[in-house]
C-alpha atoms as a PDB file:
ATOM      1  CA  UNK A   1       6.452   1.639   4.296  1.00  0.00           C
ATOM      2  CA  UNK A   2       4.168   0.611   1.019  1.00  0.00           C
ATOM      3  CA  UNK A   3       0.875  -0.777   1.932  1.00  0.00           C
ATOM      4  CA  UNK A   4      -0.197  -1.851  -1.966  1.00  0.00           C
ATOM      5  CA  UNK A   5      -4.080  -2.513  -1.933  1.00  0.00           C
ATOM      6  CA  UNK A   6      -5.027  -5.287  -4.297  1.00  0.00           C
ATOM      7  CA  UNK A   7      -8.416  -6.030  -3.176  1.00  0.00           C
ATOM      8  CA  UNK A   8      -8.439  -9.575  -1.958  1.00  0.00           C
ATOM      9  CA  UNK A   9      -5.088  -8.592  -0.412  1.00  0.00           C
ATOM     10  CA  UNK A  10      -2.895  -6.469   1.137  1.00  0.00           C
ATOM     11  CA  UNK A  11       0.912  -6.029   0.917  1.00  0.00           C
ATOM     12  CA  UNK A  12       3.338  -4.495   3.113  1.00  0.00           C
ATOM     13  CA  UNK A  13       6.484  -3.075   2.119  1.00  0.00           C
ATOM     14  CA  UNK A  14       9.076  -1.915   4.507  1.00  0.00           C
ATOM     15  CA  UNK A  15      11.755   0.432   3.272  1.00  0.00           C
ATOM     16  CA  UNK A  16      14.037  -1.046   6.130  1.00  0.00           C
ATOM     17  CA  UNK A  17      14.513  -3.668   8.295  1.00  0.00           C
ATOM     18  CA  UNK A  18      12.340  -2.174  11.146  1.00  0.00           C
ATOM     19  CA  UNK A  19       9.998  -4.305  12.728  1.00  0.00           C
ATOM     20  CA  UNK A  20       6.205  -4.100  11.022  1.00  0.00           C
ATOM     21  CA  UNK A  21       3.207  -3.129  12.721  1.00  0.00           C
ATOM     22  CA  UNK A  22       0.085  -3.323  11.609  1.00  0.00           C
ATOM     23  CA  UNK A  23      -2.851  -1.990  12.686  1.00  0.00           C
ATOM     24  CA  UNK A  24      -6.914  -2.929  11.650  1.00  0.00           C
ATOM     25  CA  UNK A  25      -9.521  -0.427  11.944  1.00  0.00           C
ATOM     26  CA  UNK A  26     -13.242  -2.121  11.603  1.00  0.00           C
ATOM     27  CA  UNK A  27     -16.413  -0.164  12.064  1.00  0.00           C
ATOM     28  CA  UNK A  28     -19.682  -0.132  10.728  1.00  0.00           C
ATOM     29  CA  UNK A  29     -20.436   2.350   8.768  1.00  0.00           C
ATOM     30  CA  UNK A  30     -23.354   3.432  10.977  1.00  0.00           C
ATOM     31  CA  UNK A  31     -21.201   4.819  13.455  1.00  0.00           C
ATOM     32  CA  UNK A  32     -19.956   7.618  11.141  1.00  0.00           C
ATOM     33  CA  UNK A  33     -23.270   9.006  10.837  1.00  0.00           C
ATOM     34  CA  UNK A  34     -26.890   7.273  10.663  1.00  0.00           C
ATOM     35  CA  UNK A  35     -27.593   7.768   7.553  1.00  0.00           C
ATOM     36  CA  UNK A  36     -24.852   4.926   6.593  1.00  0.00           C
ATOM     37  CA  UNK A  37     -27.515   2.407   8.727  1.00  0.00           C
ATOM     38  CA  UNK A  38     -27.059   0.267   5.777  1.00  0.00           C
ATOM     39  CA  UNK A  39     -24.569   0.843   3.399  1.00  0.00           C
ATOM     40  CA  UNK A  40     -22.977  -2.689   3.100  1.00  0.00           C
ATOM     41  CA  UNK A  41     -19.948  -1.481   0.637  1.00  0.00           C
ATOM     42  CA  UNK A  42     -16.975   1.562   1.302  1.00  0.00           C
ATOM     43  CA  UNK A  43     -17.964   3.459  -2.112  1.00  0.00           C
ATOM     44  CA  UNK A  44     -21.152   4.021  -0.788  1.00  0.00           C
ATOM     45  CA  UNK A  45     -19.627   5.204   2.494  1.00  0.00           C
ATOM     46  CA  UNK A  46     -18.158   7.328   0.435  1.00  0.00           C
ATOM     47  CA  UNK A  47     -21.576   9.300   0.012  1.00  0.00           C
ATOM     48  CA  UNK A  48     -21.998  10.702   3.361  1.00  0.00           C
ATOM     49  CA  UNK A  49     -22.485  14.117   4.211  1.00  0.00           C
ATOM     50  CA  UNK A  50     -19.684  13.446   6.433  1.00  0.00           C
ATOM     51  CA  UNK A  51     -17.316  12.747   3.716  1.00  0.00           C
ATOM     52  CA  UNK A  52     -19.038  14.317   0.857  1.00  0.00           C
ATOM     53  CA  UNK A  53     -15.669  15.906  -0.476  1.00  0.00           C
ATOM     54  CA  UNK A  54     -14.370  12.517  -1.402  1.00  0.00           C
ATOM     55  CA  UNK A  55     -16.887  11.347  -3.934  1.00  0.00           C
ATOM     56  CA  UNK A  56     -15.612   9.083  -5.917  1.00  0.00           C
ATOM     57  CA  UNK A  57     -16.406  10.832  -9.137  1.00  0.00           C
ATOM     58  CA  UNK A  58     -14.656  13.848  -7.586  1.00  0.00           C
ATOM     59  CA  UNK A  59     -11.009  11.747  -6.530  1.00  0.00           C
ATOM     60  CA  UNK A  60      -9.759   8.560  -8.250  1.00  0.00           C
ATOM     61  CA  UNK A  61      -9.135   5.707  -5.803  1.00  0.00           C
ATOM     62  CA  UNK A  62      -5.449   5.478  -5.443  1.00  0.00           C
ATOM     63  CA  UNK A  63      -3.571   1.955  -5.628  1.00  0.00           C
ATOM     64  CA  UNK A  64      -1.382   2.937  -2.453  1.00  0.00           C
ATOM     65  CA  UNK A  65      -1.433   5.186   0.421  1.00  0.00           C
ATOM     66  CA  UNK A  66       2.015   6.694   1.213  1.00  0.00           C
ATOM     67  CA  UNK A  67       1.949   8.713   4.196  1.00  0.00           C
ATOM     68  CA  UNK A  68       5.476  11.056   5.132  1.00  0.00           C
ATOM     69  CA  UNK A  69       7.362  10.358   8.060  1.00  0.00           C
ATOM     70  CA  UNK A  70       5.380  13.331  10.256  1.00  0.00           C
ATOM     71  CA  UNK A  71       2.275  12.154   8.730  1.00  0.00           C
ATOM     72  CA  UNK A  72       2.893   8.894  10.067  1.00  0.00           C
ATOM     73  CA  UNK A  73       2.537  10.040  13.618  1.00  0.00           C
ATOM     74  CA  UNK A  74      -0.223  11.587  13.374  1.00  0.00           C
ATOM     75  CA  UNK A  75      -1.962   8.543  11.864  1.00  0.00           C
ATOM     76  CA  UNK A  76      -0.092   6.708  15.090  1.00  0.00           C
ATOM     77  CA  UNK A  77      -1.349   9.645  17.484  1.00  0.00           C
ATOM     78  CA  UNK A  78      -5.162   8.731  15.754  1.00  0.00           C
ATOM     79  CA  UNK A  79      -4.755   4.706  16.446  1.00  0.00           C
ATOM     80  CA  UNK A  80      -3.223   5.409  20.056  1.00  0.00           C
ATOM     81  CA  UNK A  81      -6.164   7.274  21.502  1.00  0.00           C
ATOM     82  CA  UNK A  82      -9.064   5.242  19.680  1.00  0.00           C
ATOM     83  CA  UNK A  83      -6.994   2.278  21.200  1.00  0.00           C
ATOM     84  CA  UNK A  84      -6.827   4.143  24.546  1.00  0.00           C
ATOM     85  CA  UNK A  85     -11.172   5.250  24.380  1.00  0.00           C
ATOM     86  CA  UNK A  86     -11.437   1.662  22.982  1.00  0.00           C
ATOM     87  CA  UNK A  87     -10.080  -0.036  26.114  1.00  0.00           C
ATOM     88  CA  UNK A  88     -11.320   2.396  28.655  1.00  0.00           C
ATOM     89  CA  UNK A  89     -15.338   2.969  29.537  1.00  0.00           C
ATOM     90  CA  UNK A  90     -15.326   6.963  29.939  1.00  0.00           C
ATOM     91  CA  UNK A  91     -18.780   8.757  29.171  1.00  0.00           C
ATOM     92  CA  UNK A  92     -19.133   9.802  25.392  1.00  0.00           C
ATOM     93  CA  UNK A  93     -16.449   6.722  24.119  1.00  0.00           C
ATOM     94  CA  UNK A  94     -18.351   6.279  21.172  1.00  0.00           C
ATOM     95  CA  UNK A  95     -18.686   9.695  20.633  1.00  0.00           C
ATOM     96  CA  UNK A  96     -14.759  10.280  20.531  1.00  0.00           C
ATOM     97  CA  UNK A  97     -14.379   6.639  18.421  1.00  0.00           C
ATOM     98  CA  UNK A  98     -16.627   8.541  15.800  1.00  0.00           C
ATOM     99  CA  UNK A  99     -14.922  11.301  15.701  1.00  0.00           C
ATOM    100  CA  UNK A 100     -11.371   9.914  15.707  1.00  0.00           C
ATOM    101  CA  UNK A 101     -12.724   7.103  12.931  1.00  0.00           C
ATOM    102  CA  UNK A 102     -13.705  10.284  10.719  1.00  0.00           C
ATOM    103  CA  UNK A 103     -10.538  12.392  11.364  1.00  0.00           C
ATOM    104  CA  UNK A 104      -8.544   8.811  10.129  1.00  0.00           C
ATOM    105  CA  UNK A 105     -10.759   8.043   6.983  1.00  0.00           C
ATOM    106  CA  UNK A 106     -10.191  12.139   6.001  1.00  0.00           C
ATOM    107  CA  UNK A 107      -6.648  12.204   6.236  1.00  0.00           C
ATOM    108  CA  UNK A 108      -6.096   8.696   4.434  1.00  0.00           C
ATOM    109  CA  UNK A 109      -8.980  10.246   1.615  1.00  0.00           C
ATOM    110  CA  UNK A 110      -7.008  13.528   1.154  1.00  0.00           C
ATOM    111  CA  UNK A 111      -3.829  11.068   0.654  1.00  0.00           C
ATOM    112  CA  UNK A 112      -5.890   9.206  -2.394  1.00  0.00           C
ATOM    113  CA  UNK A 113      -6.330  12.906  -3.936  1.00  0.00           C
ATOM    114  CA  UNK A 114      -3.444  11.586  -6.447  1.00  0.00           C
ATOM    115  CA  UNK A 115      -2.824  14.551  -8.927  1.00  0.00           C
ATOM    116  CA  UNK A 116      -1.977  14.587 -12.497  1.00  0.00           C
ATOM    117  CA  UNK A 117      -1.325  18.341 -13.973  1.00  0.00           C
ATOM    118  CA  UNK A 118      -3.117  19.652 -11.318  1.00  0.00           C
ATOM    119  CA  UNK A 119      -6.825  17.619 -11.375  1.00  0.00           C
ATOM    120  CA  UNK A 120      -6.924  14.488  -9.677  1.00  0.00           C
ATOM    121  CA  UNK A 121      -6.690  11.125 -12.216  1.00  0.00           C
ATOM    122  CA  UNK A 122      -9.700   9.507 -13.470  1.00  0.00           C
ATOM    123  CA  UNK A 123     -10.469   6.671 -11.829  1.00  0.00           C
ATOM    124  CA  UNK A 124     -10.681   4.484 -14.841  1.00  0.00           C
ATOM    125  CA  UNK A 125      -7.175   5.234 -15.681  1.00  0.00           C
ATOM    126  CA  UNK A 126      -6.067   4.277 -12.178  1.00  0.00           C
ATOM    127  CA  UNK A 127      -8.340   0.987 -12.539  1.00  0.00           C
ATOM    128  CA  UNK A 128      -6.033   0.180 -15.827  1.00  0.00           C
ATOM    129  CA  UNK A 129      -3.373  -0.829 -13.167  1.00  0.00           C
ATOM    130  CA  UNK A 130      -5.173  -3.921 -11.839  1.00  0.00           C
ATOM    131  CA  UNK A 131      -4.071  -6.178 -14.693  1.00  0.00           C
ATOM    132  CA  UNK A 132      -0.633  -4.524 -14.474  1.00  0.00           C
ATOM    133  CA  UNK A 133      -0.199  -5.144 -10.498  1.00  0.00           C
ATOM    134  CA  UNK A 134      -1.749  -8.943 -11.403  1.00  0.00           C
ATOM    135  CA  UNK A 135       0.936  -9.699 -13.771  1.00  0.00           C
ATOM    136  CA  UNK A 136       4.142  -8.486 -12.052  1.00  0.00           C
ATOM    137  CA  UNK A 137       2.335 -10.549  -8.759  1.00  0.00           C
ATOM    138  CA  UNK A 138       2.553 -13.746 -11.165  1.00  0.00           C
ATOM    139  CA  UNK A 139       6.231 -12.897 -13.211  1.00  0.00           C
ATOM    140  CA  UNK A 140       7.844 -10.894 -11.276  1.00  0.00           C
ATOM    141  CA  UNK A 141      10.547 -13.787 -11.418  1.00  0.00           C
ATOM    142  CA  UNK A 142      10.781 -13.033 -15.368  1.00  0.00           C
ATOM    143  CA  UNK A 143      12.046 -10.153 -17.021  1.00  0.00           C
ATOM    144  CA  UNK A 144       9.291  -7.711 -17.545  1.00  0.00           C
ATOM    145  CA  UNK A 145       9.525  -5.310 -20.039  1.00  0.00           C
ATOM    146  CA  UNK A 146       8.233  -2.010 -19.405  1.00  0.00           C
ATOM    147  CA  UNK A 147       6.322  -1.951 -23.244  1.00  0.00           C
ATOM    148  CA  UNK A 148       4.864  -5.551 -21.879  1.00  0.00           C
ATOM    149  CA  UNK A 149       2.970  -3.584 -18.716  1.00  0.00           C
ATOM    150  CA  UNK A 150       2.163  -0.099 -20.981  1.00  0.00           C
ATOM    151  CA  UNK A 151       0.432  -2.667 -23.455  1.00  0.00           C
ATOM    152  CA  UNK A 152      -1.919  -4.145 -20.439  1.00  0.00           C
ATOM    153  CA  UNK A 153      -2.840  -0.515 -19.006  1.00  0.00           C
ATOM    154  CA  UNK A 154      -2.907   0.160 -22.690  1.00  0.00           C
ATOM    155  CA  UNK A 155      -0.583   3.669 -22.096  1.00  0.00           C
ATOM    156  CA  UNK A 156       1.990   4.613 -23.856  1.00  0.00           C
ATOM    157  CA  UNK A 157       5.368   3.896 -21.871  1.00  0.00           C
ATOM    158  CA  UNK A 158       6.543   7.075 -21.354  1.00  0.00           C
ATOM    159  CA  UNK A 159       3.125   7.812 -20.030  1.00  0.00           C
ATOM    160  CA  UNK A 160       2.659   4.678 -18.659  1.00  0.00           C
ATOM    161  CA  UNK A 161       6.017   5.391 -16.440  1.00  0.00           C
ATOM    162  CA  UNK A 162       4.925   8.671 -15.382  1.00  0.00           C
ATOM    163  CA  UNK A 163       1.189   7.642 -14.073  1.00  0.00           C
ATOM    164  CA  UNK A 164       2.486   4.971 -12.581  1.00  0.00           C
ATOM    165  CA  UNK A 165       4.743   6.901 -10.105  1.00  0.00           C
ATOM    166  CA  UNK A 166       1.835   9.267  -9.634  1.00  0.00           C
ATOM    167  CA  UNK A 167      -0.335   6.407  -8.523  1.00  0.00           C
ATOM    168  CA  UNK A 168       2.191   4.371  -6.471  1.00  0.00           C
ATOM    169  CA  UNK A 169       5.333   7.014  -5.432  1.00  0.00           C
ATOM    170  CA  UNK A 170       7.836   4.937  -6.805  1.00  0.00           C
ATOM    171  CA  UNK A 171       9.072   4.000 -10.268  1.00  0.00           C
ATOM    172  CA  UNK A 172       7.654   0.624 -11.911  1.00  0.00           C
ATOM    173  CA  UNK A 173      11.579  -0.726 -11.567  1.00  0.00           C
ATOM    174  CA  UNK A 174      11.514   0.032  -8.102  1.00  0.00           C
ATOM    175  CA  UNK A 175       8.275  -1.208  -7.303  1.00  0.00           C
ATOM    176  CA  UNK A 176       8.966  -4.868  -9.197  1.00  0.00           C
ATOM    177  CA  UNK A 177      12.219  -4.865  -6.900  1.00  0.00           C
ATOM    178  CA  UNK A 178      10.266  -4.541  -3.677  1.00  0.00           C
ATOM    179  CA  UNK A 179       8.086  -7.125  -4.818  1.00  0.00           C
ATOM    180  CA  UNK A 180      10.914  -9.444  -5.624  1.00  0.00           C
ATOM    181  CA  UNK A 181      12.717  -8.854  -2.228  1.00  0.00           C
ATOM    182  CA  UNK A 182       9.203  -9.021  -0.302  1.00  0.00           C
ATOM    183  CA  UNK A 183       9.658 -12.764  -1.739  1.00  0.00           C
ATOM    184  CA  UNK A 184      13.105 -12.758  -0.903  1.00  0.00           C
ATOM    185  CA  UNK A 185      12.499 -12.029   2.986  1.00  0.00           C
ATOM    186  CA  UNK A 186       9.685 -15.001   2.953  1.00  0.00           C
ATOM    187  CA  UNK A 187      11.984 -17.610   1.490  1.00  0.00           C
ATOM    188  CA  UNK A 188      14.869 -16.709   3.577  1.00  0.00           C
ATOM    189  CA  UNK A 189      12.540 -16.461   6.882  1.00  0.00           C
ATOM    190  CA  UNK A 190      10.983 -19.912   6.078  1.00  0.00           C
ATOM    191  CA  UNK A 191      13.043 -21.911   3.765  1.00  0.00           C
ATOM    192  CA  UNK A 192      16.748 -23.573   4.538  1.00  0.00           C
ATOM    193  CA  UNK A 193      17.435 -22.827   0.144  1.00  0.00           C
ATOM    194  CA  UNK A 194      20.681 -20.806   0.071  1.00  0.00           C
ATOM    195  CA  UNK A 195      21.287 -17.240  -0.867  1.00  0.00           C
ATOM    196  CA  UNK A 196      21.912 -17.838  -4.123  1.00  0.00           C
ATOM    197  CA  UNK A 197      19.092 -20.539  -5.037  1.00  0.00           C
ATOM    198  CA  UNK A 198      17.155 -17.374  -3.458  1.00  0.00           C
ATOM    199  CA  UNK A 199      18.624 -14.927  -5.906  1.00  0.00           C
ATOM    200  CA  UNK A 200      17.893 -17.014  -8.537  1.00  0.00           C
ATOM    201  CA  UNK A 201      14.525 -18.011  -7.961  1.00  0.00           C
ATOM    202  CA  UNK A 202      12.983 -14.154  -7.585  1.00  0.00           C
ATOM    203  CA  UNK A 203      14.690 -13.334 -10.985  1.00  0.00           C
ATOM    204  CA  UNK A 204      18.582 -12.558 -10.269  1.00  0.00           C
ATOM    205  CA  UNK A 205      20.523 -14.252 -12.034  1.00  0.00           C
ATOM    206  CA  UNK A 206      23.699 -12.622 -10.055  1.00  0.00           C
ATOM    207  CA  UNK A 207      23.479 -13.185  -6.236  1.00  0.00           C
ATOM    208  CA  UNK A 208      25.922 -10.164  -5.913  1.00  0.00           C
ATOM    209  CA  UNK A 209      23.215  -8.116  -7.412  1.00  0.00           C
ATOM    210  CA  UNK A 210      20.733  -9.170  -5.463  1.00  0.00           C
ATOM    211  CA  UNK A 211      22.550  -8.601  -2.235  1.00  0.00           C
ATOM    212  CA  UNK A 212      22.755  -4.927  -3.121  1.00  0.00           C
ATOM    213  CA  UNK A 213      19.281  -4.515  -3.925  1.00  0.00           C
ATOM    214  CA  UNK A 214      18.247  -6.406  -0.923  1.00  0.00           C
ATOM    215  CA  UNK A 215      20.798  -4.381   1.155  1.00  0.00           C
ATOM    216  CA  UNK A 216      19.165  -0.925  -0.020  1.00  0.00           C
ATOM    217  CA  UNK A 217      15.528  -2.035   0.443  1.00  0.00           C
ATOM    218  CA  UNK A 218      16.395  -3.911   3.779  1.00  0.00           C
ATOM    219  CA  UNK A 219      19.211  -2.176   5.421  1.00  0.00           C
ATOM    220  CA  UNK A 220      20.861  -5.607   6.053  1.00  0.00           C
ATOM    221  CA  UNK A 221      22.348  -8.065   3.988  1.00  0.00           C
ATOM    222  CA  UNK A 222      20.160 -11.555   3.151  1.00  0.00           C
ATOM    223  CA  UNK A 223      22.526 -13.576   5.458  1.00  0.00           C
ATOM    224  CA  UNK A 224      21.934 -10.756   8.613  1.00  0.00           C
ATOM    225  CA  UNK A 225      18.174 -10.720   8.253  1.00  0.00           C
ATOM    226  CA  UNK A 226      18.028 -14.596   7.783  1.00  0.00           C
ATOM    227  CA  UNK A 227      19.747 -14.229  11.407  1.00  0.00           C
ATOM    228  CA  UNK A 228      18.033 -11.269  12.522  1.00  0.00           C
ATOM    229  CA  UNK A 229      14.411 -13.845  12.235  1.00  0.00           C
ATOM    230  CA  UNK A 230      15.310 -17.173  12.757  1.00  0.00           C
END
């Protein structure tokens, strides 16, 4: 799973057809450490001793968070026992929600240490993306040309391609699939259209095509997982 940070939004991604959960962590940052008492924004959170290794002039903020599959449950073995000191009223709760809260933020910050040649990638390069992500969001249904979204980061393409991946994990084709097929699952979820009015309005032209893609992102054909959630 993707989870593709775009500010006022967030996006999920699924690589198959498992179900999705999703999980919200919200603390104030004076719980981390006092001297946070009132730091209203997460870049200044950022300047705790607590957390001091990730300032931001030290690690570029990354566009997504991709964490492995053993990764994963340790992030899940994090949110279980907050959830579990959450719910319960043992001596020291907040104590252990602190800690836990800090041993989360660390890992995800060590995941944002994106790497280019060795040194992490400046974090105005990474910010060239946000008109890039903003314009596949509103033609993704079009064909974009790769030279069309180097020109808006204002890279190079072949460079363009390669910081991309380093930013995101996946390749900008890729990526403008998943956002077509993210599109895909909403219509066929909520709309009666067919398969191929689908296809056609995400930007296939071929339905065949489309049920391939769909099928490799998905797992399941369109047809199954318009069963699988109606």
């Amino acid at each position: 799973m993707y989870l593709i940070d775009r500010g006022d939004a967030h996006m999920f991604l699924c690589e198959n057809d498992a179900p999705l959960d999703i999980y919200n962590l919200i603390f104030v940052p004076a719980l981390l450490d006092d001297s946070l008492q009132n730091r209203q924004n997460f870049a200044s959170v950022l300047e705790s001793p607590l957390l001091r290794a990730f300032r931001p002039e030290d690690v570029g903020h990354s566009l997504s968070v991709r964490f492995a599959k053993k990764q994963q449950s340790i992030v899940m073995h994090i949110f279980s026992r907050m959830l579990e000191e959450y719910s319960g009223q043992s001596r020291g709760r907040e104590e252990m929600l602190r800690l836990y809260a800090a041993e989360l933020l660390t890992g995800i910050f060590r995941q944002t240490r994106i790497q280019e040649s060795g040194r992490p990638i400046p974090q105005w390069k990474v910010a060239a993306f946000n008109g890039v992500f903003d314009y596949i969001q509103q033609h993704f249904a079009e064909p974009i040309a790769l030279e069309t979204l180097a020109s808006l980061a204002t890279f190079s393409p072949s460079y363009f391609s390669r910081l991309f991946k380093a930013c995101t994990g996946i390749g900008v084709t890729e990526y403008i699939q998943q956002v077509r097929v993210h599109r895909a699952c909403q219509l066929l979820r909520e709309t009666s259209r067919s398969v191929p009015e689908i296809s056609e309005e995400i930007g296939y032209g071929d339905a065949n095509y489309f049920g391939k893609v769909f099928k490799r992102q998905i797992g399941v054909t369109p047809a199954a997982y318009r069963k699988n959630h109606r």
